[in-house]
N, C-alpha and C. Protein backbone atom coordinates (compact mmCIF):
# COMPACT_ATOMS: atom_id res chain seq x y z
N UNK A 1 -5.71 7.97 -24.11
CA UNK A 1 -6.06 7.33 -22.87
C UNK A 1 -4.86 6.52 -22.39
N UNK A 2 -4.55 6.49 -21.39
CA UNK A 2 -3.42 5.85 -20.55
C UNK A 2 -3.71 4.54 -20.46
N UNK A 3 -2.97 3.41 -20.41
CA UNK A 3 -2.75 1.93 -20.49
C UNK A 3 -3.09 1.81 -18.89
N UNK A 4 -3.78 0.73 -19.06
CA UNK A 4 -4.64 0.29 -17.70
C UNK A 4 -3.85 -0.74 -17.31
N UNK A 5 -2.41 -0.83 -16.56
CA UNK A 5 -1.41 -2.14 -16.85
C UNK A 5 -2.34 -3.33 -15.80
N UNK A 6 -3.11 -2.48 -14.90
CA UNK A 6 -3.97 -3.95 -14.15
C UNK A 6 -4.69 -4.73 -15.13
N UNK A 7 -4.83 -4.33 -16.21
CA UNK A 7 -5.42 -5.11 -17.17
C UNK A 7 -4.60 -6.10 -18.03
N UNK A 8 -3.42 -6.46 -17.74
CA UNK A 8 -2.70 -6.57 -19.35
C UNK A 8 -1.83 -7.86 -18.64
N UNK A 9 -1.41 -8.54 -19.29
CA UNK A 9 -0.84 -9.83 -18.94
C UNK A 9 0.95 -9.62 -18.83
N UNK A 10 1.72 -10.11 -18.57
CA UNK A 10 3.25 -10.06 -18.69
C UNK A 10 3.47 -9.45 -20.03
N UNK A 11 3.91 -8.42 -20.41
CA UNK A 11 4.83 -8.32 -21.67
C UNK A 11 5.76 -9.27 -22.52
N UNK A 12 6.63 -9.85 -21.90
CA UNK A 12 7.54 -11.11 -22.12
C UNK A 12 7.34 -11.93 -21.41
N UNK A 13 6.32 -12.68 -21.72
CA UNK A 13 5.63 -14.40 -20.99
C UNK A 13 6.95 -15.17 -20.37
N UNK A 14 8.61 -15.09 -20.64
CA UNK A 14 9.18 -15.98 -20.20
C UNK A 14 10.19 -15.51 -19.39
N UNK A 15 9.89 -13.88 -18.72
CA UNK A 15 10.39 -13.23 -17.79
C UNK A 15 9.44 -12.67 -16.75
N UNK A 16 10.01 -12.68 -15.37
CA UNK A 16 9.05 -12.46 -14.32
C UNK A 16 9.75 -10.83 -13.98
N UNK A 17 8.94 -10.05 -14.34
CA UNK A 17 9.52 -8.74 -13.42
C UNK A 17 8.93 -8.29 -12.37
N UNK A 18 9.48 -8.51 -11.37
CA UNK A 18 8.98 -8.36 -10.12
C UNK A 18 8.84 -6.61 -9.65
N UNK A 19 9.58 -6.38 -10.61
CA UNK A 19 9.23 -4.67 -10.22
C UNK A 19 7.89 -3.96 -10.62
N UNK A 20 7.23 -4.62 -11.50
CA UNK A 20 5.97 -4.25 -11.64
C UNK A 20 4.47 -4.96 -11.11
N UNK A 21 3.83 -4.47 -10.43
CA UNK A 21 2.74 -4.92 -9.80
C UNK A 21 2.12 -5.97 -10.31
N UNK A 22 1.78 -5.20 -11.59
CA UNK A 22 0.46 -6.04 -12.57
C UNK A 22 1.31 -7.07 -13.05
N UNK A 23 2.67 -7.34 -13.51
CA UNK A 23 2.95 -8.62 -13.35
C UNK A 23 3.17 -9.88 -12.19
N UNK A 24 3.63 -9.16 -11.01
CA UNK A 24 3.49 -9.96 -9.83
C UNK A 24 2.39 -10.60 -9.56
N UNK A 25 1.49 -9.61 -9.56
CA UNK A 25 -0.13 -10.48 -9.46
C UNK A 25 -1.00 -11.24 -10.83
N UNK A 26 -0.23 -11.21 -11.86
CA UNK A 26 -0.28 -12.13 -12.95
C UNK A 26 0.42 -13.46 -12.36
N UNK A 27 1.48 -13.39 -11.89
CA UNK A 27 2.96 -14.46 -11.80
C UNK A 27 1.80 -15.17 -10.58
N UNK A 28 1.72 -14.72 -9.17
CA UNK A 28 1.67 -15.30 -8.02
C UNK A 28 -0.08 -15.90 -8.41
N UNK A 29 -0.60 -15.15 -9.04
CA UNK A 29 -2.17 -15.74 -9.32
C UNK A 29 -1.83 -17.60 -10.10
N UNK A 30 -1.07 -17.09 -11.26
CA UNK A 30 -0.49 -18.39 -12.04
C UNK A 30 -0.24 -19.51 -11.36
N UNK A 31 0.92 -18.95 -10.25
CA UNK A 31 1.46 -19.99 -9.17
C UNK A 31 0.91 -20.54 -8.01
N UNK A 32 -0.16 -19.93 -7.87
CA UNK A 32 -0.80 -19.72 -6.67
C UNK A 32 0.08 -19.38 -5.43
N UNK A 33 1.28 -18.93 -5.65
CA UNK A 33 1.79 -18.89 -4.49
C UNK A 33 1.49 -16.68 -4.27
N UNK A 34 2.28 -16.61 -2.76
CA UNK A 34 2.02 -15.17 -2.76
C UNK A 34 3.73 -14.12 -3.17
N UNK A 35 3.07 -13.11 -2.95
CA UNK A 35 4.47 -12.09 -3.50
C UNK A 35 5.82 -12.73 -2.64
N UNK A 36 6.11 -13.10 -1.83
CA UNK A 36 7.59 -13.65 -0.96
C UNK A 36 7.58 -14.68 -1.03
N UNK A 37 6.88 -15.69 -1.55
CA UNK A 37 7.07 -17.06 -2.29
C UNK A 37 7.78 -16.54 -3.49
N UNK A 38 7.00 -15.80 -4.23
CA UNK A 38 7.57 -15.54 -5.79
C UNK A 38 9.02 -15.11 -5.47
N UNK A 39 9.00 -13.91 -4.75
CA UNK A 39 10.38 -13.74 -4.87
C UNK A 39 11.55 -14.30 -4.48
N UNK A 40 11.17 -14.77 -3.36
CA UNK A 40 12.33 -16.23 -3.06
C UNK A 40 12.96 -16.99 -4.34
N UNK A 41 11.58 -17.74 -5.05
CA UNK A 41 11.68 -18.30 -6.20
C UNK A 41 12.81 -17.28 -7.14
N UNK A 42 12.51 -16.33 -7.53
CA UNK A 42 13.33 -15.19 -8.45
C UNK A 42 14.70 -15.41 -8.01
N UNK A 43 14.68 -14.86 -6.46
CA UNK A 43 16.24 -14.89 -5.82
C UNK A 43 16.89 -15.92 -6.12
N UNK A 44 16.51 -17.31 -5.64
CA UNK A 44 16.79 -18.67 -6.16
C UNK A 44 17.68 -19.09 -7.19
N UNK A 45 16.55 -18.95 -8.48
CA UNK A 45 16.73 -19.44 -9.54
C UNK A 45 16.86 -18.39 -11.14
N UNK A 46 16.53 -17.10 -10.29
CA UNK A 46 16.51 -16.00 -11.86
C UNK A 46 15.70 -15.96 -11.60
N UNK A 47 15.05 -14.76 -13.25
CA UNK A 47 13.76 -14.64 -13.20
C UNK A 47 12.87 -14.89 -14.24
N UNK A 48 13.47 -16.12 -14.99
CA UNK A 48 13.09 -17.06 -15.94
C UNK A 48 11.64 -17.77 -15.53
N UNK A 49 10.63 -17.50 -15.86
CA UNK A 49 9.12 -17.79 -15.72
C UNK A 49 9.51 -19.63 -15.15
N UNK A 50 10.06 -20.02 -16.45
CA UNK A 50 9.90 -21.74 -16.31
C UNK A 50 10.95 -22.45 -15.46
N UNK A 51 12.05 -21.71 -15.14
CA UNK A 51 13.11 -21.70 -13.81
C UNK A 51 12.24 -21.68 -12.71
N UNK A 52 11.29 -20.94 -12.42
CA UNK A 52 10.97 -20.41 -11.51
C UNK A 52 9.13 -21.23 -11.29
N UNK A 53 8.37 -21.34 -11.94
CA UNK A 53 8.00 -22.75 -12.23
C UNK A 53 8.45 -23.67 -11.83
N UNK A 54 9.52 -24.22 -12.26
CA UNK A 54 9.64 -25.83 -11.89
C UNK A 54 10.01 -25.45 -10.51
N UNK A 55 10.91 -24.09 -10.13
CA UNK A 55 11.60 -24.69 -8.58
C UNK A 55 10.13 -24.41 -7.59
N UNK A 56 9.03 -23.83 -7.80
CA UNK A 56 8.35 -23.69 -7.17
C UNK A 56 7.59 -24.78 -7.31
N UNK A 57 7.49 -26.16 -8.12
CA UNK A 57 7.03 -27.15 -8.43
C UNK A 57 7.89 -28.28 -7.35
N UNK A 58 9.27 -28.05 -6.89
CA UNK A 58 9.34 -28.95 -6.61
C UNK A 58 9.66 -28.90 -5.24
């Protein structure tokens, strides 16, 4: 049976890969922000979960 990735959380909790769906909508649910918030954030600062966290924190 094939992996259901809408089901499954980030692979590496302290990287954001924006190339995959089911993590974007893991990341932007987390942040509450939406997909072009997140990626701003990425562009910004990397794509270090807690980089990207704080700059969206502040």
């Amino acid at each position: 049976m094939a992996d259901d990735k809408t089901l499954r959380s980030p692979a590496d909790s302290s990287r954001i890969a924006m190339g995959e769906d089911y993590e974007v909508a893991c990341w932007t649910d987390k942040f509450g922000v939406d997909r072009e918030a997140l990626q701003k954030a990425v562009d910004a600062v990397g794509n270090s979960a807690s980089a990207v966290e704080a700059h969206l924190k502040s």
